[in-house]
N, C-alpha and C. Protein backbone atom coordinates (compact mmCIF):
# COMPACT_ATOMS: atom_id res chain seq x y z
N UNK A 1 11.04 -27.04 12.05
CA UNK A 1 10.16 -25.90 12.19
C UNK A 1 10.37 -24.97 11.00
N UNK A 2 9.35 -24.86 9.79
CA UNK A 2 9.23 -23.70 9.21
C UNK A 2 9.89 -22.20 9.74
N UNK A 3 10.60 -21.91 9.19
CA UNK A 3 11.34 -20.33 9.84
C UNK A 3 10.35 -19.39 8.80
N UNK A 4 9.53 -18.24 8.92
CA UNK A 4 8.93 -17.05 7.80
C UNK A 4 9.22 -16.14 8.64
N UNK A 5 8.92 -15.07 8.13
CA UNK A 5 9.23 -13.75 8.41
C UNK A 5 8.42 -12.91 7.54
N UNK A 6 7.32 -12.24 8.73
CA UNK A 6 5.85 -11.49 8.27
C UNK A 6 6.36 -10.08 8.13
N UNK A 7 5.73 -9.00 7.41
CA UNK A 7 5.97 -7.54 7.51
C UNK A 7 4.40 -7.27 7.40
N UNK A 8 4.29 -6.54 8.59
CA UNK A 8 2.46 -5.58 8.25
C UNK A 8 2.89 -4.39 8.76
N UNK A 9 1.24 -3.92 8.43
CA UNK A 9 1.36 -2.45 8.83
C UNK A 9 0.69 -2.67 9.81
N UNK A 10 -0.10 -1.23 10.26
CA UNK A 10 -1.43 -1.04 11.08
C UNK A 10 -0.96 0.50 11.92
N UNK A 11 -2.51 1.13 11.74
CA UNK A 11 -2.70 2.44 12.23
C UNK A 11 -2.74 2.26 13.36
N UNK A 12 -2.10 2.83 14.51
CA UNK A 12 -2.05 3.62 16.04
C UNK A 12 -3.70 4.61 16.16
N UNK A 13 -4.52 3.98 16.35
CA UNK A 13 -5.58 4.43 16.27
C UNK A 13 -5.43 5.60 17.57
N UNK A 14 -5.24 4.65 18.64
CA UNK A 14 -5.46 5.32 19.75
C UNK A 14 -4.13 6.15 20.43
N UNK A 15 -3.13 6.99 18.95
CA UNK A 15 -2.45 7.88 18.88
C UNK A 15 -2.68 8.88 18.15
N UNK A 16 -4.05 8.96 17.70
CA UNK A 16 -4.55 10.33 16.79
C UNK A 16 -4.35 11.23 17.75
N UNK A 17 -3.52 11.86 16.11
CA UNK A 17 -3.17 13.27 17.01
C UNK A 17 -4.18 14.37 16.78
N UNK A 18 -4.36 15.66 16.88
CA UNK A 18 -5.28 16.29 16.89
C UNK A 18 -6.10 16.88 15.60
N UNK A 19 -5.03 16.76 14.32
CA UNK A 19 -4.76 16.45 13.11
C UNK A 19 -5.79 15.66 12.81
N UNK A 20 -6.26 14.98 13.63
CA UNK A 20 -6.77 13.67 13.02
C UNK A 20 -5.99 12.21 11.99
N UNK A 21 -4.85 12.59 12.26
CA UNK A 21 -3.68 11.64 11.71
C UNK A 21 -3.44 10.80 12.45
N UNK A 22 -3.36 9.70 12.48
CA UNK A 22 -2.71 8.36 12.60
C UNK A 22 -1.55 7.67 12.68
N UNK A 23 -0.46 7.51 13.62
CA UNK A 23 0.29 7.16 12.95
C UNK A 23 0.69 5.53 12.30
N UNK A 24 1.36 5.34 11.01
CA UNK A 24 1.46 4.15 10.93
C UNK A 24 2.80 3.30 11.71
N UNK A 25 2.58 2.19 11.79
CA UNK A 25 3.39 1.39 12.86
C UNK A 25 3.52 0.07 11.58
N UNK A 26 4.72 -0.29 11.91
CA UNK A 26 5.65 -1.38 11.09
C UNK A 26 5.75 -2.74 11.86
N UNK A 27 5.02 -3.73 11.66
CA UNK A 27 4.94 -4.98 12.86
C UNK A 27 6.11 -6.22 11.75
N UNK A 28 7.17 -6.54 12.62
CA UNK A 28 8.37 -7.69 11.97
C UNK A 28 7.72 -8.72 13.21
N UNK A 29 7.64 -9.70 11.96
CA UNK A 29 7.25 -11.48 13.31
C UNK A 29 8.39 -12.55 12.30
N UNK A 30 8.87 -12.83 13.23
CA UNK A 30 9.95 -13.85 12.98
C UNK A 30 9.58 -14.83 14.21
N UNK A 31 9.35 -16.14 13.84
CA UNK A 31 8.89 -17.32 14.81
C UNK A 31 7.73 -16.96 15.44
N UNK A 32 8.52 -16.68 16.71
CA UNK A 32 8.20 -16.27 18.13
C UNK A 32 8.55 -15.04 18.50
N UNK A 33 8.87 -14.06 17.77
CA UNK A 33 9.50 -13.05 18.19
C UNK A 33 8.49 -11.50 17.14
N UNK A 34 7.84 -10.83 18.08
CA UNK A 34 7.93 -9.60 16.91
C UNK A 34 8.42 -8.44 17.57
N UNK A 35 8.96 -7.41 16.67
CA UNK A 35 9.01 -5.99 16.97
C UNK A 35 7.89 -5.08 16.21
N UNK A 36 7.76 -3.57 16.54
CA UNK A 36 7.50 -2.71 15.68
C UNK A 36 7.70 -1.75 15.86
N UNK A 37 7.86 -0.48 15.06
CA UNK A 37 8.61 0.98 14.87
C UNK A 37 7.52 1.43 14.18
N UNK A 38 7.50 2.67 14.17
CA UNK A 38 6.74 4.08 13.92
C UNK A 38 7.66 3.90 12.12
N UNK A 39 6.74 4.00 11.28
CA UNK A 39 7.43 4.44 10.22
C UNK A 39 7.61 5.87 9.44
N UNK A 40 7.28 6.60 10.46
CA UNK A 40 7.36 8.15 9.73
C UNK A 40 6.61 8.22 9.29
N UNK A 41 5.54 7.84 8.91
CA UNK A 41 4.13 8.41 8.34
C UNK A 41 2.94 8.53 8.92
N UNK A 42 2.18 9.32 8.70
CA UNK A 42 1.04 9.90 9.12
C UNK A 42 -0.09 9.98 8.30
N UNK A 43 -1.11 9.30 8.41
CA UNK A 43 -2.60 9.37 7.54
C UNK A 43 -3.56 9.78 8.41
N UNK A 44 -4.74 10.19 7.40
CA UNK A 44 -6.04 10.04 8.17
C UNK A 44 -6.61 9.17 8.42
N UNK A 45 -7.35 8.62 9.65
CA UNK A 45 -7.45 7.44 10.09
C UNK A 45 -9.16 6.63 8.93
N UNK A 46 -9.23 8.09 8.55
CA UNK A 46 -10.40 7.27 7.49
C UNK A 46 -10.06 6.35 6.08
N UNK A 47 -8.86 7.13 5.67
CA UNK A 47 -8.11 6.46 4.63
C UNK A 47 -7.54 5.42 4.77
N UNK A 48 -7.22 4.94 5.68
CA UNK A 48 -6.31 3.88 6.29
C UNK A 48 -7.15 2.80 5.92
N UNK A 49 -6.82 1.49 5.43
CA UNK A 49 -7.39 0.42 4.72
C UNK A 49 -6.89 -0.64 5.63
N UNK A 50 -7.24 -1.15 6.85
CA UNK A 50 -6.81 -1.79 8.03
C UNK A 50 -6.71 -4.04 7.52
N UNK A 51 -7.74 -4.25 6.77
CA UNK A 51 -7.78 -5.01 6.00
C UNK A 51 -6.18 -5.40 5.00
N UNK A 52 -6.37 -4.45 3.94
CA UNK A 52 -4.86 -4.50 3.11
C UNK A 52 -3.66 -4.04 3.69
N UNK A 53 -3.82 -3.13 4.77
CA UNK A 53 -2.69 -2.49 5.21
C UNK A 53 -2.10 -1.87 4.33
N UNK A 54 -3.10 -0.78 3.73
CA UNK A 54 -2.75 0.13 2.48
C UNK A 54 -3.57 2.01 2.33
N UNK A 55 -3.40 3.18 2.06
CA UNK A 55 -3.37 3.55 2.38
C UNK A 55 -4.55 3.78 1.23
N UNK A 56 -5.64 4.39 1.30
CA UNK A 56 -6.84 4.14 0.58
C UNK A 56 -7.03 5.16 -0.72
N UNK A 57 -7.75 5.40 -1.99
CA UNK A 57 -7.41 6.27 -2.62
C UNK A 57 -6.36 6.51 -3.57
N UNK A 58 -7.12 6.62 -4.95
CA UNK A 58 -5.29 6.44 -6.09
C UNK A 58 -4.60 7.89 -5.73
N UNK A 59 -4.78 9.11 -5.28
CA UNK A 59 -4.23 10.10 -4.96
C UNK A 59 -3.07 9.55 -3.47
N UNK A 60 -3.27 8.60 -2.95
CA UNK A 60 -2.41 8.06 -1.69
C UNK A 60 -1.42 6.94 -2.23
N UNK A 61 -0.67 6.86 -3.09
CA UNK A 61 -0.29 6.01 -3.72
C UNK A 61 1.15 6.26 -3.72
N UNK A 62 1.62 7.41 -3.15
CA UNK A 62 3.19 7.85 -3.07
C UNK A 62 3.44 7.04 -1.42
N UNK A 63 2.42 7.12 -0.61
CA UNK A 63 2.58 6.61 0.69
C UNK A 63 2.14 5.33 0.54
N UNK A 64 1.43 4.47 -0.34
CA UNK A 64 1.70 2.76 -0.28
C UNK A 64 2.99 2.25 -0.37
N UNK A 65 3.50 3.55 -1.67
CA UNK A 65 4.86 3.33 -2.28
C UNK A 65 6.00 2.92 -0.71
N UNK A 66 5.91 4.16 -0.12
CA UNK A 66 7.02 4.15 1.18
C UNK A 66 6.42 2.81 1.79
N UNK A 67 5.42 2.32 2.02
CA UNK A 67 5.36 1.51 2.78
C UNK A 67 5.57 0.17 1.91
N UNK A 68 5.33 0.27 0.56
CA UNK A 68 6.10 -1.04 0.06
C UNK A 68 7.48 -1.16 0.32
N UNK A 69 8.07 0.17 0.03
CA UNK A 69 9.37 -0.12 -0.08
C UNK A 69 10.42 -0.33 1.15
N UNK A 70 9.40 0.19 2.59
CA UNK A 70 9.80 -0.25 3.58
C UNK A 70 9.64 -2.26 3.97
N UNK A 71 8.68 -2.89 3.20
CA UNK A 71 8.55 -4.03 3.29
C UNK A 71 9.62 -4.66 2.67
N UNK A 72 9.64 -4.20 1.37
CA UNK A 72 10.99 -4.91 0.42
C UNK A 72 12.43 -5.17 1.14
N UNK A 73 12.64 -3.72 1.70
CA UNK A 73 13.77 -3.36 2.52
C UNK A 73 13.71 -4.44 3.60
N UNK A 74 12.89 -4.62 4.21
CA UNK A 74 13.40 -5.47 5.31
C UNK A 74 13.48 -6.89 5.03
N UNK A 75 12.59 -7.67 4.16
CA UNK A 75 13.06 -8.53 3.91
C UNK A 75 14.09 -8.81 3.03
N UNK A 76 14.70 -8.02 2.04
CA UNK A 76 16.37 -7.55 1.56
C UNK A 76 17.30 -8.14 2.73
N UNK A 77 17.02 -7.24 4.11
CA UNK A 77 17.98 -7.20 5.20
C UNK A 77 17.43 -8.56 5.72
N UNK A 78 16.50 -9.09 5.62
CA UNK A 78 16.29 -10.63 6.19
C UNK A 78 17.16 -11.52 5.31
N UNK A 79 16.94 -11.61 3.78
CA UNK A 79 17.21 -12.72 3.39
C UNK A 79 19.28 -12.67 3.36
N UNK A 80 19.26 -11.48 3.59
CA UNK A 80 21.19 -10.94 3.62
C UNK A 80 21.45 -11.81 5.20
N UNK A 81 20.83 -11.68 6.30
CA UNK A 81 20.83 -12.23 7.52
C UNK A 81 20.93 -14.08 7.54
N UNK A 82 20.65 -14.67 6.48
CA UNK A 82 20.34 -15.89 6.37
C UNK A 82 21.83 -15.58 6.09
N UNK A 83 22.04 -15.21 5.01
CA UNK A 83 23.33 -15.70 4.50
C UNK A 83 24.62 -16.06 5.27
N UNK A 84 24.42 -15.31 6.77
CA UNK A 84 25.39 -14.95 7.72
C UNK A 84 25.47 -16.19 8.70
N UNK A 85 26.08 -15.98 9.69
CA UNK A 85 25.75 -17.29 10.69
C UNK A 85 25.49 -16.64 12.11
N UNK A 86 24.42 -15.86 11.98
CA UNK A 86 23.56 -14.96 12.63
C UNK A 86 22.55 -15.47 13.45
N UNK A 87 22.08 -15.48 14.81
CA UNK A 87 20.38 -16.05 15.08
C UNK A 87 19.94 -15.57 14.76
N UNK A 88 18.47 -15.51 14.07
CA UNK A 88 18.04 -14.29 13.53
C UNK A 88 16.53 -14.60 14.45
N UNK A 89 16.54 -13.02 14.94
CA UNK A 89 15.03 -12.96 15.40
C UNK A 89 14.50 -11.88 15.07
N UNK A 90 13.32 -11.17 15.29
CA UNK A 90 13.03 -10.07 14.63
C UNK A 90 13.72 -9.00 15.33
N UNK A 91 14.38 -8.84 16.21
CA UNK A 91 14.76 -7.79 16.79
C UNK A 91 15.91 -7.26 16.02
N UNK A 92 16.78 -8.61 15.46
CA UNK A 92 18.45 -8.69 14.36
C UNK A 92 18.09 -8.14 13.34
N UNK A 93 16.37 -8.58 12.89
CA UNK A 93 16.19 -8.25 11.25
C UNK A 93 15.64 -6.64 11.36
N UNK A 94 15.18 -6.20 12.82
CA UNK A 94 14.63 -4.94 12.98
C UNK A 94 16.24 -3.77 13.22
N UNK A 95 16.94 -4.30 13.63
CA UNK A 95 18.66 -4.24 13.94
C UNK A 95 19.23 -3.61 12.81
N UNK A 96 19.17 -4.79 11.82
CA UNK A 96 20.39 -4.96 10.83
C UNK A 96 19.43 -3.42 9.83
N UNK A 97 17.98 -3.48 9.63
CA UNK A 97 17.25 -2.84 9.08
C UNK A 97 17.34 -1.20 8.96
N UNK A 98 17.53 -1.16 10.36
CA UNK A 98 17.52 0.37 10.85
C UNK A 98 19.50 1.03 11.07
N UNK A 99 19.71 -0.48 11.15
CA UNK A 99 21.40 0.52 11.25
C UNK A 99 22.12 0.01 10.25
N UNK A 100 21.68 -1.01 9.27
CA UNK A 100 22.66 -1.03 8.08
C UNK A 100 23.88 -2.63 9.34
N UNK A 101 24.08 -2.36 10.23
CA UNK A 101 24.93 -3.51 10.28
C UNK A 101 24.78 -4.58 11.27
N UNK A 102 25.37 -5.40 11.55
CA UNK A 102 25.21 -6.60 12.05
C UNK A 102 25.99 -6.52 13.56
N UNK A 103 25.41 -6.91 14.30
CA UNK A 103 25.43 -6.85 15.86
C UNK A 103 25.91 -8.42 15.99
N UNK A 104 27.26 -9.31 16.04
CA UNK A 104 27.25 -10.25 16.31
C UNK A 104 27.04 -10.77 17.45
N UNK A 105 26.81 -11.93 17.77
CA UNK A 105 25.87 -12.51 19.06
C UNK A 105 27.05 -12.82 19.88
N UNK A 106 27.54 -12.41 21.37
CA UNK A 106 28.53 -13.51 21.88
C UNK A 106 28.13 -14.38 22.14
N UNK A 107 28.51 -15.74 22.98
CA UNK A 107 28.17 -16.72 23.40
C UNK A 107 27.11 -16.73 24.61
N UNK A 108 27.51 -15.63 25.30
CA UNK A 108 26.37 -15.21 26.49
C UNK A 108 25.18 -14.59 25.97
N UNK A 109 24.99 -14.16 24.71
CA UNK A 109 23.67 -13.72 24.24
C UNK A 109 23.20 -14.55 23.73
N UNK A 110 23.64 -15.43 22.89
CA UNK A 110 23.17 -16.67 22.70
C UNK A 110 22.41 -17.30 23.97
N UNK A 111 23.16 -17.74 24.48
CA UNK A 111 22.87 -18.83 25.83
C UNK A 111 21.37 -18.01 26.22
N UNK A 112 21.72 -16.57 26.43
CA UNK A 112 20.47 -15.60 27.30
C UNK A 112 19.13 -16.19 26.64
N UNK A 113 19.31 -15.81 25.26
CA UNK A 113 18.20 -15.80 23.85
C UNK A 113 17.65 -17.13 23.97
N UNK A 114 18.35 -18.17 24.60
CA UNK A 114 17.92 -19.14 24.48
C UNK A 114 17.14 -20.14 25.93
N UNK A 115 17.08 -19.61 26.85
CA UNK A 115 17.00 -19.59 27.70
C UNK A 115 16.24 -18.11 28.76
């Protein structure tokens, strides 16, 4: 089985706040497994480029930036996760991402995860 590991975005449409802001949401898919987190940013839902998952406008280009560099970052913390003898699902790579360290698996989380 091919193992990849996707990073998108996508606007919370139906979390506009009164602002008329959006917030953006961070989707990790590993196999069978995805998570996603709020990434601290906020657009207008007209700018929002739902297609590229990019934030529309060369004046919006400091906020593609954060959201590239939130992509880079996690697959950084993915391909560091290979190196380990880790299961990796998106929840480890959403894990290792947000706290910097590694949560080793006991044998009963294993067994759980797998089953």
């Amino acid at each position: 089985m091919k193992k990849q590991l996707f990073v998108s975005f996508f606007a919370r449409k139906a979390l506009t706040k009164k602002t008329g802001m959006v917030p953006i949401y961070c989707k990790v898919r590993y196999n069978d497994t995805t998570v996603q987190f709020y990434t601290q940013i906020d657009v207008l839902y007209i700018n929002w480029d739902s297609k590229r998952t990019r934030v529309r406008g060369n004046s919006k280009k400091a906020l593609n930036l954060e959201l590239e560099t939130i992509r880079v970052d996690i697959i950084d913390k993915y391909n560091a996760l290979i190196k380990t003898n880790v299961i990796i699902t998106a929840k480890t790579v959403l894990d290792f991402y947000k706290n910097n360290t590694l949560i080793m698996n006991s044998i009963i989380n294993v067994f759980n995860q797998h089953n």
